[in-house]
PDB file of N, CA and C in Angstrom:
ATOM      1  N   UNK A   1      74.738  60.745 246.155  1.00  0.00           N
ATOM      2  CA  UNK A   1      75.401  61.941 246.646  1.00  0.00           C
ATOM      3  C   UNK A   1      75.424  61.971 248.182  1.00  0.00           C
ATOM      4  N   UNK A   2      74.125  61.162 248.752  1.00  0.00           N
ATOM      5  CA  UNK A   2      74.163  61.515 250.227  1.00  0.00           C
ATOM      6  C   UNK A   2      75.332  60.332 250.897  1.00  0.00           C
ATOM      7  N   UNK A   3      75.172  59.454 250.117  1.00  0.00           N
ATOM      8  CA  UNK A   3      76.616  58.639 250.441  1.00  0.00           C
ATOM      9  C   UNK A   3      77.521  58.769 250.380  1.00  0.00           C
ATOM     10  N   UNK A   4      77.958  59.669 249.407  1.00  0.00           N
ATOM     11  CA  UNK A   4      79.579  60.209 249.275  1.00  0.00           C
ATOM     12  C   UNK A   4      79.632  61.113 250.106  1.00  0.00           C
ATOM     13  N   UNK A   5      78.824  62.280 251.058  1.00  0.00           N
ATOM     14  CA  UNK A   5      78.829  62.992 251.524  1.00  0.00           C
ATOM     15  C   UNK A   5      79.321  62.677 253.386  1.00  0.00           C
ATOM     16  N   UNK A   6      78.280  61.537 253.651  1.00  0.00           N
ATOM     17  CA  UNK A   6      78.460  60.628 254.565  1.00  0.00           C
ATOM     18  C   UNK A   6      80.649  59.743 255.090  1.00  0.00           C
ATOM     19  N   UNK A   7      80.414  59.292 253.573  1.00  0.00           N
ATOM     20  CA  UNK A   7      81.671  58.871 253.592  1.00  0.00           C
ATOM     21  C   UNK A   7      82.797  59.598 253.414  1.00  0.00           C
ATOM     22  N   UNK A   8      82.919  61.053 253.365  1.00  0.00           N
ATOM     23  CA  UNK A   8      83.711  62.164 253.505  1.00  0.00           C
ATOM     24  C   UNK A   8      83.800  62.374 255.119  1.00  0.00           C
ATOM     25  N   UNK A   9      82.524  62.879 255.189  1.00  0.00           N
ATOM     26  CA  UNK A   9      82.550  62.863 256.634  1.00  0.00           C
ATOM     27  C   UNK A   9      82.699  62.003 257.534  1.00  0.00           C
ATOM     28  N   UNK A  10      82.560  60.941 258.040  1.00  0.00           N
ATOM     29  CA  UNK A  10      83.146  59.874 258.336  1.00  0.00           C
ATOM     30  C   UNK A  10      84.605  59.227 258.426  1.00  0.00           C
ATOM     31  N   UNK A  11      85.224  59.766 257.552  1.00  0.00           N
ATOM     32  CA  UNK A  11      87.037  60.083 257.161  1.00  0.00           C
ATOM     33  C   UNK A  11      87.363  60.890 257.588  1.00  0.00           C
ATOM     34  N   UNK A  12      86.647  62.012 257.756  1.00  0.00           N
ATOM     35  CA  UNK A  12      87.368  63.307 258.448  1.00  0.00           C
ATOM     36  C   UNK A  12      86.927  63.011 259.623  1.00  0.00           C
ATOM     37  N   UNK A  13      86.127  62.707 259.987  1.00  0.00           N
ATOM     38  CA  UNK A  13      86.523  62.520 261.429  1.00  0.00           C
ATOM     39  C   UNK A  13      87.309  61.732 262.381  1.00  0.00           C
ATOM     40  N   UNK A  14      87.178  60.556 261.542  1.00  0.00           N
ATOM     41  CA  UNK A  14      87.990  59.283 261.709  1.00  0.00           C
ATOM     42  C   UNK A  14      89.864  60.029 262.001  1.00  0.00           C
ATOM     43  N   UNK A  15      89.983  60.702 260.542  1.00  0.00           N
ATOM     44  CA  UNK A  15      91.546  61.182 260.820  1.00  0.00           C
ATOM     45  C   UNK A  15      91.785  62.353 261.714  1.00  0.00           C
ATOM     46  N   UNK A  16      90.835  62.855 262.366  1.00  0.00           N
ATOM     47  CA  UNK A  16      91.021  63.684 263.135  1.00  0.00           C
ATOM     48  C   UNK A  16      90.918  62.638 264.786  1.00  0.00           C
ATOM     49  N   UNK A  17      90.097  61.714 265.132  1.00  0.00           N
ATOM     50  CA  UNK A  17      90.316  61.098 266.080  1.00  0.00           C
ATOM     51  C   UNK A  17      91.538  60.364 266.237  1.00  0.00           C
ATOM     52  N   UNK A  18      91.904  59.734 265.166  1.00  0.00           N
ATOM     53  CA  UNK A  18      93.434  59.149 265.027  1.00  0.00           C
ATOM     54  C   UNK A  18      94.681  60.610 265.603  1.00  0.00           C
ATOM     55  N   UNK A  19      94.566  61.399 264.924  1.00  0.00           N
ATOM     56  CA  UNK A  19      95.705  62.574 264.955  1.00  0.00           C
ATOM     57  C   UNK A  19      95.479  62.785 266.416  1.00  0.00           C
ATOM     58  N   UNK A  20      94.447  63.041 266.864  1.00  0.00           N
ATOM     59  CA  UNK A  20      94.070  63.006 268.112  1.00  0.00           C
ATOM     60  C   UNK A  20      94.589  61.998 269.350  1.00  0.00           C
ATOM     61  N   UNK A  21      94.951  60.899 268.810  1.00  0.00           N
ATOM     62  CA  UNK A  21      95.204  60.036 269.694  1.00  0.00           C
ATOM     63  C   UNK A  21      96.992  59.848 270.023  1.00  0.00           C
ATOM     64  N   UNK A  22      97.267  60.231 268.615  1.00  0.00           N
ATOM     65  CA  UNK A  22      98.644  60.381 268.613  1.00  0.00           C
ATOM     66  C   UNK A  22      98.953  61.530 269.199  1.00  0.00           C
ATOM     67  N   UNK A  23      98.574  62.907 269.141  1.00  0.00           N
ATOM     68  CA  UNK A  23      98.931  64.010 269.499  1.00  0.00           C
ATOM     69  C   UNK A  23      98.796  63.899 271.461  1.00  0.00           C
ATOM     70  N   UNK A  24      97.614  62.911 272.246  1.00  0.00           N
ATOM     71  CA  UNK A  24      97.720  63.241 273.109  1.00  0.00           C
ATOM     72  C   UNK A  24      98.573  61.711 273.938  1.00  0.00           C
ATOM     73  N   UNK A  25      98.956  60.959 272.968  1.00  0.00           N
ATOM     74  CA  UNK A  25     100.131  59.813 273.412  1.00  0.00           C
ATOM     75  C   UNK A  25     101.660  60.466 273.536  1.00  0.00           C
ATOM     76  N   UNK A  26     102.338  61.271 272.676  1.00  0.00           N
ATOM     77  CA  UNK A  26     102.801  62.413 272.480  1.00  0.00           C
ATOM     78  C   UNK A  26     103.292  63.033 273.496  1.00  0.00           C
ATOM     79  N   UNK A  27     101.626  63.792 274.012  1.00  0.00           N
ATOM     80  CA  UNK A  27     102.115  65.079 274.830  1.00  0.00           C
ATOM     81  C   UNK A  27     102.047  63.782 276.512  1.00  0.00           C
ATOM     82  N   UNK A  28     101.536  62.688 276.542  1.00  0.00           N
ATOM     83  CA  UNK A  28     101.862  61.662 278.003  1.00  0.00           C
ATOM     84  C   UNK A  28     103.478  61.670 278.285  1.00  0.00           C
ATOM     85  N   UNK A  29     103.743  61.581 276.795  1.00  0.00           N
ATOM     86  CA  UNK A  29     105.407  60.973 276.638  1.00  0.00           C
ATOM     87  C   UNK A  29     105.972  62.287 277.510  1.00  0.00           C
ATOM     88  N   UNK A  30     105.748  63.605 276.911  1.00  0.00           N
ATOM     89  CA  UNK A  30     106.728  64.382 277.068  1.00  0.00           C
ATOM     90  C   UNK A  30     106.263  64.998 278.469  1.00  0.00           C
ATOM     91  N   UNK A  31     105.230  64.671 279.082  1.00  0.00           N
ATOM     92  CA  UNK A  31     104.906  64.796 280.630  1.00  0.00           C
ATOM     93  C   UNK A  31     105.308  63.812 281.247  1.00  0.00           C
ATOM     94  N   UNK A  32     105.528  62.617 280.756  1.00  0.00           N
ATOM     95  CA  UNK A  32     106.165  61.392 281.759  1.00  0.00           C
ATOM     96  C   UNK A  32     107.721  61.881 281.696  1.00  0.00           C
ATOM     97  N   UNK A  33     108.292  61.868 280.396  1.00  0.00           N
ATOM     98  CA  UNK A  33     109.816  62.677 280.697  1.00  0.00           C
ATOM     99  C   UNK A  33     110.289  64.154 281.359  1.00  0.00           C
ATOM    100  N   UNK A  34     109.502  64.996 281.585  1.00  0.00           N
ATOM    101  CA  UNK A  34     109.785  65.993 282.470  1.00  0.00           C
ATOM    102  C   UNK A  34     109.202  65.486 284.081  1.00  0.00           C
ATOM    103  N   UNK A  35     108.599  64.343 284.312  1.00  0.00           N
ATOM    104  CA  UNK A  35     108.656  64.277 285.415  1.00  0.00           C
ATOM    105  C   UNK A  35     109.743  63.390 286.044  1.00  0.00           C
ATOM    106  N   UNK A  36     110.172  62.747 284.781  1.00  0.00           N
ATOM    107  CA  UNK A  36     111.076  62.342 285.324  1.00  0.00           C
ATOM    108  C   UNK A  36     112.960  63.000 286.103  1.00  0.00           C
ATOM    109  N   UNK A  37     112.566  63.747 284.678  1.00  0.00           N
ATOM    110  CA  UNK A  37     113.730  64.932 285.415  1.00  0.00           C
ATOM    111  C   UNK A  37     113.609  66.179 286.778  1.00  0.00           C
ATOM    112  N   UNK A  38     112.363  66.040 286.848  1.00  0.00           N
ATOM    113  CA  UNK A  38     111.862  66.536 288.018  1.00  0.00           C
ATOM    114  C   UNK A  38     112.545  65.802 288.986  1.00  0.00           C
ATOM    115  N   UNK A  39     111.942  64.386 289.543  1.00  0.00           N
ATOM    116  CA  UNK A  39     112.548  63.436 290.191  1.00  0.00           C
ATOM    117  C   UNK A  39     114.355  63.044 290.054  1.00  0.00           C
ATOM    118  N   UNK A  40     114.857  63.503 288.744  1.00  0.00           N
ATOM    119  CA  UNK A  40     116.055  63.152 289.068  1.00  0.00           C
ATOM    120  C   UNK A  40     116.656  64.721 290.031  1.00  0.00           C
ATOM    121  N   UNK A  41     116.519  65.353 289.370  1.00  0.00           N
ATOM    122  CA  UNK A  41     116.881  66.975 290.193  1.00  0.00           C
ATOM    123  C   UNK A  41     116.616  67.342 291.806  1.00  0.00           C
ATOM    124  N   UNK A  42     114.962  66.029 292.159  1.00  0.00           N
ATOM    125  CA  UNK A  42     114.823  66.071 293.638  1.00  0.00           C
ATOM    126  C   UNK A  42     115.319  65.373 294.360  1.00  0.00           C
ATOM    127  N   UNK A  43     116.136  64.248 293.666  1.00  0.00           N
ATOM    128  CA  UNK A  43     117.255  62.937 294.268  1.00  0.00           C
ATOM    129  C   UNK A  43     118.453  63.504 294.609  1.00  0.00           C
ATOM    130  N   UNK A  44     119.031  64.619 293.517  1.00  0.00           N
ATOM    131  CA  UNK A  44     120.048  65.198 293.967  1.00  0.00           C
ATOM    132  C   UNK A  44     120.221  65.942 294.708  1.00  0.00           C
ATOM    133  N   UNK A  45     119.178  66.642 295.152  1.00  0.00           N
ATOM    134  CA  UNK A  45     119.353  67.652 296.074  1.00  0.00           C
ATOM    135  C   UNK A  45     119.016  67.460 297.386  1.00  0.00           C
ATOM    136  N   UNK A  46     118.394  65.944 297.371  1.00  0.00           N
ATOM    137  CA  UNK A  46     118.100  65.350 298.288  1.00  0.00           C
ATOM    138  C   UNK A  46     116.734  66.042 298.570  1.00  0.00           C
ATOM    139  N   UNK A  47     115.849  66.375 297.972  1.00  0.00           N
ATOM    140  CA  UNK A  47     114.270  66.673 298.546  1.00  0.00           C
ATOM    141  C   UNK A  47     113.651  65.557 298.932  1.00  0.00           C
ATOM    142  N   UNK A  48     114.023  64.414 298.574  1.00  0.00           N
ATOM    143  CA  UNK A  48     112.960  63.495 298.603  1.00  0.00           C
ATOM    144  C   UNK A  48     113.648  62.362 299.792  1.00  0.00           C
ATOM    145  N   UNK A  49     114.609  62.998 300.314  1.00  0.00           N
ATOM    146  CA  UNK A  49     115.036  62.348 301.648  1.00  0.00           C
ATOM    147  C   UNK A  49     113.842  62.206 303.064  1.00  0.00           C
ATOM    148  N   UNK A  50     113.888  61.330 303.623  1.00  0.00           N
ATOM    149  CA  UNK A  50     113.262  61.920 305.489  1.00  0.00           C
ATOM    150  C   UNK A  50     113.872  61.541 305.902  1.00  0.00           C
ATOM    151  N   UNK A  51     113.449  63.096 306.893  1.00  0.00           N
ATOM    152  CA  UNK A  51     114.472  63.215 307.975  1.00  0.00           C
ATOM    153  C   UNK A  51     114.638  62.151 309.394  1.00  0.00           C
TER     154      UNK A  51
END
């Protein structure tokens, strides 16, 4: 019993570190793509010119 108990737990955590890893690969993606539109919006307006 203390082994099956072990090996429950051990899975749940396991799929929670996985979900975890995906969820914060994910949220990189969708911070690398708003910065990128950041940067396109500061090209156009020329912010990122010197003077």
């Amino acid at each position: 019993m203390k082994r099956l108990v072990t090996l429950v737990l051990l899975a749940l955590f396991s799929m929670g570190t996985l979900s975890a890893c995906n969820t914060m690969k994910g949220a990189g993606k969708d911070v690398q793509k708003v910065g990128e539109k950041v940067e396109e919006a500061a090209d156009k307006t020329g912010g990122t010119s010197n003077p």
